[in-house]
C-alpha atoms as a PDB file:
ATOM      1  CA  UNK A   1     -18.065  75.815  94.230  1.00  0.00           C
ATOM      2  CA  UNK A   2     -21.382  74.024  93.465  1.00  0.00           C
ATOM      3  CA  UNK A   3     -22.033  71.085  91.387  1.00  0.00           C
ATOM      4  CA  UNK A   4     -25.203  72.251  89.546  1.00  0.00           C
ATOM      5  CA  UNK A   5     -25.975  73.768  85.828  1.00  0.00           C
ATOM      6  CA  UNK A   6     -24.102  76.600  86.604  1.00  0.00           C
ATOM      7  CA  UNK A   7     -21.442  74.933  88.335  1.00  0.00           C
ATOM      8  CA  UNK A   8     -20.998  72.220  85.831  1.00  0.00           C
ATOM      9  CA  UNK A   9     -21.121  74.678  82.672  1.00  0.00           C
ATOM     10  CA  UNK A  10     -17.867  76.862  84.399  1.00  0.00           C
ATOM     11  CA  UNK A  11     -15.974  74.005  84.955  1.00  0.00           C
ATOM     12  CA  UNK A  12     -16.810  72.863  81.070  1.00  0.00           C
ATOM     13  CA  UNK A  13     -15.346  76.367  79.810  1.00  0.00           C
ATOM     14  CA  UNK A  14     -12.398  76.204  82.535  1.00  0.00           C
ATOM     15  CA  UNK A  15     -11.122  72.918  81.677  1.00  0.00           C
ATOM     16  CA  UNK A  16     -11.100  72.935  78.000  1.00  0.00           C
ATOM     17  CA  UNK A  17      -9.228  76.307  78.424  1.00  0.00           C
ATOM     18  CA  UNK A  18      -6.440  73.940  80.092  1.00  0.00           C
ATOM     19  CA  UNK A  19      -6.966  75.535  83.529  1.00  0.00           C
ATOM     20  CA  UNK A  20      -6.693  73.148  86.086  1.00  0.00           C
ATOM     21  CA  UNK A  21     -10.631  73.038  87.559  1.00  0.00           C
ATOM     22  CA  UNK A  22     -11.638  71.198  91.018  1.00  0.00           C
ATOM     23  CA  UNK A  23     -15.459  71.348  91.782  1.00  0.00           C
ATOM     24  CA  UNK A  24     -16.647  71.131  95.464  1.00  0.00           C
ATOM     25  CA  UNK A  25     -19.745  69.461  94.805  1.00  0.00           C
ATOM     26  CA  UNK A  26     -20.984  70.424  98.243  1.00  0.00           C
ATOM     27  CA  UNK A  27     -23.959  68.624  99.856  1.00  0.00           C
ATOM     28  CA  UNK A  28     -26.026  68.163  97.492  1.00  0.00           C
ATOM     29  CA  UNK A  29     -24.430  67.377  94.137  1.00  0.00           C
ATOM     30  CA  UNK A  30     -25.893  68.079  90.951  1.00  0.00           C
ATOM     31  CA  UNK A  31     -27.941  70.492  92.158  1.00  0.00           C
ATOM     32  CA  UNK A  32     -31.523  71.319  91.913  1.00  0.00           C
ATOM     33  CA  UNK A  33     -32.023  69.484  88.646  1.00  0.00           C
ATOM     34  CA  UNK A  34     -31.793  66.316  91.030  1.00  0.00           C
ATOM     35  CA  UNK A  35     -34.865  66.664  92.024  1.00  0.00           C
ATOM     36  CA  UNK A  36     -36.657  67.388  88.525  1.00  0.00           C
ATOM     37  CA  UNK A  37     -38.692  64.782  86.467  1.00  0.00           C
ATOM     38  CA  UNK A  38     -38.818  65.265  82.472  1.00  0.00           C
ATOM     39  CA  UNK A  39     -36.782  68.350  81.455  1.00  0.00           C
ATOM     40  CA  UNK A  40     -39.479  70.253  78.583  1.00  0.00           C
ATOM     41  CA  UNK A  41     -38.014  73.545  78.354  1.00  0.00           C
ATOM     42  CA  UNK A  42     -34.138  72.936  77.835  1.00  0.00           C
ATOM     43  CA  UNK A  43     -33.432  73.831  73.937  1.00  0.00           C
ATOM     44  CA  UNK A  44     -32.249  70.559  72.428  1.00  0.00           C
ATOM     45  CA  UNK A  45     -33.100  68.081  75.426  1.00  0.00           C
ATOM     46  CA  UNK A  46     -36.350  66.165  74.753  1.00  0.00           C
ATOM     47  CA  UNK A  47     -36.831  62.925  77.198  1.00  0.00           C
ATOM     48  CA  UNK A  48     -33.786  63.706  79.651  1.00  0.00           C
ATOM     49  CA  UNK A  49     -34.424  63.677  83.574  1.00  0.00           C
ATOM     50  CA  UNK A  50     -32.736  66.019  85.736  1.00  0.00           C
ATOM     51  CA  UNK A  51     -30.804  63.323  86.744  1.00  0.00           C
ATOM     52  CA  UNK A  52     -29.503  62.513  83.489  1.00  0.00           C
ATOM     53  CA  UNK A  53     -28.505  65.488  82.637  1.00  0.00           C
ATOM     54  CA  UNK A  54     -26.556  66.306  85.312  1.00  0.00           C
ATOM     55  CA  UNK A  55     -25.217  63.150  84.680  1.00  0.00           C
ATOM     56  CA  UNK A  56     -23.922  64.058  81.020  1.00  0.00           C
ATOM     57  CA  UNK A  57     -22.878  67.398  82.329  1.00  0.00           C
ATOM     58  CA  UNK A  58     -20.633  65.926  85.013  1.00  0.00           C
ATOM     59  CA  UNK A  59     -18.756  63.163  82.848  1.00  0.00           C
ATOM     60  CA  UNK A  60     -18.905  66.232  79.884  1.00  0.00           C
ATOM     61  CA  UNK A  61     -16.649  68.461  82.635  1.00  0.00           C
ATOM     62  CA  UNK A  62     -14.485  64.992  83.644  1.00  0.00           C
ATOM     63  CA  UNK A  63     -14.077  64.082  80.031  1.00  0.00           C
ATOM     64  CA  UNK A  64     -12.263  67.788  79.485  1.00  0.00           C
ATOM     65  CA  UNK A  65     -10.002  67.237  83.528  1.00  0.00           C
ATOM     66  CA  UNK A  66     -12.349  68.427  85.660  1.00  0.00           C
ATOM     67  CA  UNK A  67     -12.060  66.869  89.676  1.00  0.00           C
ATOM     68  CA  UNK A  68     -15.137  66.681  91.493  1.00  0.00           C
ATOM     69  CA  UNK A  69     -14.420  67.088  95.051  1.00  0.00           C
ATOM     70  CA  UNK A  70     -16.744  66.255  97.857  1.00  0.00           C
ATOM     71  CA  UNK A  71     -15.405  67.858 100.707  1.00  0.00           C
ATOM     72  CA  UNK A  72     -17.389  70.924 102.717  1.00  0.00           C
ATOM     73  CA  UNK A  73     -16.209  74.021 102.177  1.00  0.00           C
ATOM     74  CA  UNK A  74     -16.412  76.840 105.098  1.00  0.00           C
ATOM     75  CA  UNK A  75     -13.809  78.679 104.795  1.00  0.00           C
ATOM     76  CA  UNK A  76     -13.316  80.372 101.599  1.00  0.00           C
ATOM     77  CA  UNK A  77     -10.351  82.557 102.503  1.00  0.00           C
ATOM     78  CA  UNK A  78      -8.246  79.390 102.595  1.00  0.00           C
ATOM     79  CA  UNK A  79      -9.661  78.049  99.604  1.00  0.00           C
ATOM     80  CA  UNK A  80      -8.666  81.390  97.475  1.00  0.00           C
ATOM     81  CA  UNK A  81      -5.433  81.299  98.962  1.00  0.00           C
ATOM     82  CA  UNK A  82      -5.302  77.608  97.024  1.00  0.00           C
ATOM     83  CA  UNK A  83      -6.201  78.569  93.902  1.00  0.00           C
ATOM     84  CA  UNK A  84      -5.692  81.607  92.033  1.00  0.00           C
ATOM     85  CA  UNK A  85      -9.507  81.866  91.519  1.00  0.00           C
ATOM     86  CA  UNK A  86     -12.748  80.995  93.008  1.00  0.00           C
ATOM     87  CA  UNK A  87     -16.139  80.625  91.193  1.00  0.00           C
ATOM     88  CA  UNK A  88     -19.187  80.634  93.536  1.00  0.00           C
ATOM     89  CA  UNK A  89     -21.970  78.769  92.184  1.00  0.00           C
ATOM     90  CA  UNK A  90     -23.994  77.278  95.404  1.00  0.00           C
ATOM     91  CA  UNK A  91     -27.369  77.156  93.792  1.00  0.00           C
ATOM     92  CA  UNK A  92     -30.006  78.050  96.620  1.00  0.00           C
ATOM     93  CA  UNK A  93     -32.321  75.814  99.846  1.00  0.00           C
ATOM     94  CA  UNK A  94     -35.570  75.774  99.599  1.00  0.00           C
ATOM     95  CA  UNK A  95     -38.007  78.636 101.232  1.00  0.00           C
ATOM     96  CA  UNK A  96     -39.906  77.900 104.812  1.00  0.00           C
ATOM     97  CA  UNK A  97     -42.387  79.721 105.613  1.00  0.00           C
ATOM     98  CA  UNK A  98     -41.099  79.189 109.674  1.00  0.00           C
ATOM     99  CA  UNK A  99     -44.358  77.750 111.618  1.00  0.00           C
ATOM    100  CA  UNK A 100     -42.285  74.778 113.151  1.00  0.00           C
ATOM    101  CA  UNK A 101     -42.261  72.341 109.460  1.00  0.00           C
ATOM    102  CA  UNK A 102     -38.776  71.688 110.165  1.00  0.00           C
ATOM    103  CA  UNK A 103     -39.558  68.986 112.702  1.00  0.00           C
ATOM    104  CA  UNK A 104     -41.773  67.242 110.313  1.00  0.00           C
ATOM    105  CA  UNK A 105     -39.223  66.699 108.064  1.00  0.00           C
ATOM    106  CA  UNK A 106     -39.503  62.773 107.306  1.00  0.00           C
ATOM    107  CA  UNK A 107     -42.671  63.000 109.198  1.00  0.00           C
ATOM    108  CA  UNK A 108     -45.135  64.017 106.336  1.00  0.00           C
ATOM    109  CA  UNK A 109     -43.172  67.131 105.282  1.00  0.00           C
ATOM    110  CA  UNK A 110     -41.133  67.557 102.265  1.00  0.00           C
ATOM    111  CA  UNK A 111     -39.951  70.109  99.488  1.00  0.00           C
ATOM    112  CA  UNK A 112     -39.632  67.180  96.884  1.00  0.00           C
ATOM    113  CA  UNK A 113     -42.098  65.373  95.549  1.00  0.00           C
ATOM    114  CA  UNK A 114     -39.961  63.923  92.773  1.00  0.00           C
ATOM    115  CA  UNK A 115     -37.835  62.345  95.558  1.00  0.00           C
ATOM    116  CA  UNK A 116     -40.667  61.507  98.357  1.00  0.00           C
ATOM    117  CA  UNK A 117     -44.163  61.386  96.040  1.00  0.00           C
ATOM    118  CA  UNK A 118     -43.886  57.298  96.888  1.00  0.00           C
ATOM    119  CA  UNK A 119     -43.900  57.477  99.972  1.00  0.00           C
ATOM    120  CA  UNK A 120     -47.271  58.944 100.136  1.00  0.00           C
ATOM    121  CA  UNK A 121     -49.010  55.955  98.258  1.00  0.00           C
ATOM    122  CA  UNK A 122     -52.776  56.219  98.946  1.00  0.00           C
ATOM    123  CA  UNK A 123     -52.667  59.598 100.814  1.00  0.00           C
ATOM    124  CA  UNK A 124     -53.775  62.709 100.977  1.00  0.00           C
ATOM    125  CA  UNK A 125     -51.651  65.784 100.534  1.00  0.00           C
ATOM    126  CA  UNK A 126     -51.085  69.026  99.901  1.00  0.00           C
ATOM    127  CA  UNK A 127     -48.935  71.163  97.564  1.00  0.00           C
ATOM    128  CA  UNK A 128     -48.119  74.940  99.459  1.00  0.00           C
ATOM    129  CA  UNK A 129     -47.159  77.322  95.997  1.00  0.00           C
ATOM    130  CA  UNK A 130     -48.568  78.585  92.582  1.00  0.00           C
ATOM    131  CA  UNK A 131     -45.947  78.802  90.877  1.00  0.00           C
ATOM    132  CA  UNK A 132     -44.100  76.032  88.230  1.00  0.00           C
ATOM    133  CA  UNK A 133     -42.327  73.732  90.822  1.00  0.00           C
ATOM    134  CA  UNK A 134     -45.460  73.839  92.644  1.00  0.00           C
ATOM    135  CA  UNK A 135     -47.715  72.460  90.355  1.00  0.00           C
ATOM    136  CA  UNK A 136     -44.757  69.832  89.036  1.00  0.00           C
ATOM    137  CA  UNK A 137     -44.839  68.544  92.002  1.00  0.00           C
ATOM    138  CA  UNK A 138     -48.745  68.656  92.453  1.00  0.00           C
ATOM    139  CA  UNK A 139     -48.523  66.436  89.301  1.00  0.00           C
ATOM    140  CA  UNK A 140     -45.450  64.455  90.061  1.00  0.00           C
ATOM    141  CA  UNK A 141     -48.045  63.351  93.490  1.00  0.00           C
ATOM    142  CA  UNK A 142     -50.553  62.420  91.383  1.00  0.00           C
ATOM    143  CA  UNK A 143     -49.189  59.181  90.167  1.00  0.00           C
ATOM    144  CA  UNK A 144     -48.818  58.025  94.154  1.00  0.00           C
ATOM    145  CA  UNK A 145     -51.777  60.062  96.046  1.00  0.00           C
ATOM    146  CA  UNK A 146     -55.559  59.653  96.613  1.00  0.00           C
ATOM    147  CA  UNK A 147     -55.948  63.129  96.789  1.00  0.00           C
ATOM    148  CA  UNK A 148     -53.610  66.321  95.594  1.00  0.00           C
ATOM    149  CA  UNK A 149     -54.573  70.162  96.903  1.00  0.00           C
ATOM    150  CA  UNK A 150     -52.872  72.844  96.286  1.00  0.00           C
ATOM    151  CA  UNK A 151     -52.302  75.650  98.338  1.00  0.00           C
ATOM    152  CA  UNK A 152     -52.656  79.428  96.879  1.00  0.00           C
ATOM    153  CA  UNK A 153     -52.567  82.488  98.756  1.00  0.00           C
ATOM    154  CA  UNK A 154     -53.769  84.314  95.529  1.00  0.00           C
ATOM    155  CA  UNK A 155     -56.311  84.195  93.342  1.00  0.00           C
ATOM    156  CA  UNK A 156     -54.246  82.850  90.377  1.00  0.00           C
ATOM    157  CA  UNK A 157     -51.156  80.845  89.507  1.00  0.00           C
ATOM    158  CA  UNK A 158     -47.877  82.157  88.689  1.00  0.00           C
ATOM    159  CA  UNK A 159     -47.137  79.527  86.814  1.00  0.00           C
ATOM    160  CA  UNK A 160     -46.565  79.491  82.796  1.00  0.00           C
ATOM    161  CA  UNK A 161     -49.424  78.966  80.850  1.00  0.00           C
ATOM    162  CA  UNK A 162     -48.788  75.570  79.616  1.00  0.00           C
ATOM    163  CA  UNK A 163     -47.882  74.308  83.384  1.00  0.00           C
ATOM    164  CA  UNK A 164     -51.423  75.939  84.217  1.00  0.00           C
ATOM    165  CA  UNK A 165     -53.181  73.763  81.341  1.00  0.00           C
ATOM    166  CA  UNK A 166     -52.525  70.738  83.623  1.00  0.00           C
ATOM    167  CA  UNK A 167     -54.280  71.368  86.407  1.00  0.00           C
ATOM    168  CA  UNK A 168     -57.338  72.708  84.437  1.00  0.00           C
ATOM    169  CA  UNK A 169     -57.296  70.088  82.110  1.00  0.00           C
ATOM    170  CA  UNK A 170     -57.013  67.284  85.163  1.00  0.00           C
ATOM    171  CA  UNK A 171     -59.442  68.771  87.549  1.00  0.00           C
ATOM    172  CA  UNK A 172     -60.163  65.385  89.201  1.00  0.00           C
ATOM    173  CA  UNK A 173     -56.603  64.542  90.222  1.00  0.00           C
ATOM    174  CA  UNK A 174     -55.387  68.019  91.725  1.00  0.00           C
ATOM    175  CA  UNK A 175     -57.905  70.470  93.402  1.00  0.00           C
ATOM    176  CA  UNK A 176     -56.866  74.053  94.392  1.00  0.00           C
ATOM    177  CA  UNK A 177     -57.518  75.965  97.367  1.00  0.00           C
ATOM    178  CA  UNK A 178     -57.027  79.723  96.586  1.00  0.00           C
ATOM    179  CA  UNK A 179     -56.969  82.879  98.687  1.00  0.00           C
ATOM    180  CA  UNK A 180     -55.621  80.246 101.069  1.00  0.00           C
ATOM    181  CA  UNK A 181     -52.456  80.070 103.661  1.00  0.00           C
ATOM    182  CA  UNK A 182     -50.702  77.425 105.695  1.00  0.00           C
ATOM    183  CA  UNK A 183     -50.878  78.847 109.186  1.00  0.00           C
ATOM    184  CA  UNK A 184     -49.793  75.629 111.326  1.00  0.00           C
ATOM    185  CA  UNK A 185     -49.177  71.729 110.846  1.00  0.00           C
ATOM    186  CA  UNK A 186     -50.531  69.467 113.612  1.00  0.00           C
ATOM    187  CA  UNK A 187     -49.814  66.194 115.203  1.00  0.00           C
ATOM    188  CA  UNK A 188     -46.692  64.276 115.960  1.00  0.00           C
ATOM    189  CA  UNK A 189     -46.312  63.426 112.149  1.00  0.00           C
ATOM    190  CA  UNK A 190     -48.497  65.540 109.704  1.00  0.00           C
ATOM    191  CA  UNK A 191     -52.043  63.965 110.727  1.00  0.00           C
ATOM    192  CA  UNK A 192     -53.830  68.003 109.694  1.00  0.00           C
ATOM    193  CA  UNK A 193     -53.216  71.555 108.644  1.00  0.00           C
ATOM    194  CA  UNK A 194     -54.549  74.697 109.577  1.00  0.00           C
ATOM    195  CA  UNK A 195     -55.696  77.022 107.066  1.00  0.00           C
ATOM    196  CA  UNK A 196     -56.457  80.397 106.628  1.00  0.00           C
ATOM    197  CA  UNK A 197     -59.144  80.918 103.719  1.00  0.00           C
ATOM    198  CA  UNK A 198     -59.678  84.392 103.603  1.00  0.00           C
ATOM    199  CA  UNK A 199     -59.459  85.127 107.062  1.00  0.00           C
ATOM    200  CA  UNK A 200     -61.642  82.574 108.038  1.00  0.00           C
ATOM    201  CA  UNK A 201     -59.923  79.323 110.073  1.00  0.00           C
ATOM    202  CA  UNK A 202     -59.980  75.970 108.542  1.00  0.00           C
ATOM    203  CA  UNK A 203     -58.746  72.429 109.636  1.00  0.00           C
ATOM    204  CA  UNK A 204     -58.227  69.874 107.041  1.00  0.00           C
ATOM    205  CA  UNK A 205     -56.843  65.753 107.126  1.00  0.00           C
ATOM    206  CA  UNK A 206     -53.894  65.656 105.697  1.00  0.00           C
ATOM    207  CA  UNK A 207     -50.993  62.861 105.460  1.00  0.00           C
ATOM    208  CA  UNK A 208     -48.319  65.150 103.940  1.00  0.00           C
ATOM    209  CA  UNK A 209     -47.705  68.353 103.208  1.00  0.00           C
ATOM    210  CA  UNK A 210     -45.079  69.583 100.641  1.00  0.00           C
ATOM    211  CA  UNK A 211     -43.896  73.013  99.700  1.00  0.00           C
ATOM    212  CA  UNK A 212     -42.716  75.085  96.422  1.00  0.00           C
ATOM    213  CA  UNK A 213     -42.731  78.448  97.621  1.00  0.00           C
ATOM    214  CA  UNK A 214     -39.292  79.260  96.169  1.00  0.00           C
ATOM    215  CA  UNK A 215     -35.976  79.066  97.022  1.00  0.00           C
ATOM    216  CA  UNK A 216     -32.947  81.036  99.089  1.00  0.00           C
ATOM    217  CA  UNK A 217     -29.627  81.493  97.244  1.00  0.00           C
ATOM    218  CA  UNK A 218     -26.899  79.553  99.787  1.00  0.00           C
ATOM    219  CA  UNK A 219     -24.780  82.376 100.032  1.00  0.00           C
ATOM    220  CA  UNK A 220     -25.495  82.970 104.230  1.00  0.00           C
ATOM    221  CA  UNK A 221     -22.067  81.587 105.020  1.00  0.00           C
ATOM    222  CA  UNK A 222     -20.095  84.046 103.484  1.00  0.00           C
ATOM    223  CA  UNK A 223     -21.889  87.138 105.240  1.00  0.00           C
END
């Protein structure tokens, strides 16, 4: 179950082991890696999208028998009772931080900048995280936005070094807010957010608002 790296790589070893392999690619196939620009830090991949190599990996586990299946799955003692064994490889949904974003989805709200950075043409938004994805998708916006802020609740990034280098290196294409939370979007799209720097309350314009705060594996359903 799951259609992503880890998904992909079990049906690879399953397949050309001559075991017959299905893979529920569930909603969102291919995974993560969908919604990544230029893959850097994959040992002999220079060039290759997300997309493309999820791409290779899929027809890679076809080529050896594999069957993707698109179907949702919800009831997993049925599905074990169809096969003799079950791999569980769901992959994870992004983290909220639960102050009412999930009516602004498609509204100025997003967790993908790779997938919704042209819609915000001209704008100005704001990147919630300090870790890798966040500032990848700080500098995925920059290519579309007027403005790109990100949003730190510490007083450094998590990120790895060389992810650091390019927002210190670009310092007039992605500012940084640190010591800084998201406390509450307002309007009946994302027209401002309200801040809390160090305690003290702070309104800013915004047109969009997108977060990288980490992710949840998608394992809820089988509790």
């Amino acid at each position: 179950m799951g259609s992503g790296p880890a998904g992909l790589s079990a049906a690879i070893y399953t397949s050309r082991a001559q075991i017959e392999t299905v893979v529920y690619a569930g909603e969102e196939p291919g995974g993560q890696l969908m919604k990544t620009t230029e893959i850097e830090n994959y040992p002999g991949l220079m060039g290759k999208t997300g997309p493309e190599l999820m791409l290779t990996m899929t027809q890679q586990a076809q080529k050896f028998g594999t069957k993707i299946g698109y179907e949702t799955v919800i009831d997993l003692a049925k599905l074990r009772s169809e096969y003799e064994g079950v791999i569980l490889a769901m992959g994870a949904h992004p983290r909220l931080l639960g102050i009412g974003e999930e009516k602004y989805w498609g509204k100025g709200f997003s967790t993908c900048a790779v997938c919704d950075g042209a819609f915000y043409r001209g704008k100005e938004v704001y990147v919630v995280g300090g870790g890798d994805a966040a500032i990848e998708d700080a500098w995925a916006l920059t290519k579309f936005a007027s403005h790109v802020t990100m949003i730190v609740r510490g007083t450094e990034f998590r990120a790895s070094k060389i992810m650091q280098k390019r927002v210190s290196d670009n310092p007039d294409k992605i500012k940084v807010k640190w010591k800084t939370n998201l406390k509450a979007i307002n309007g009946e799209k994302v027209e401002s957010l309200v801040l809390d720097v160090e305690g003290r309350e702070e309104v800013v314009e915004a047109q969009g608002v997108f977060f990288a705060i980490g992710h949840i594996p998608a394992t809820g359903w089988l509790k």
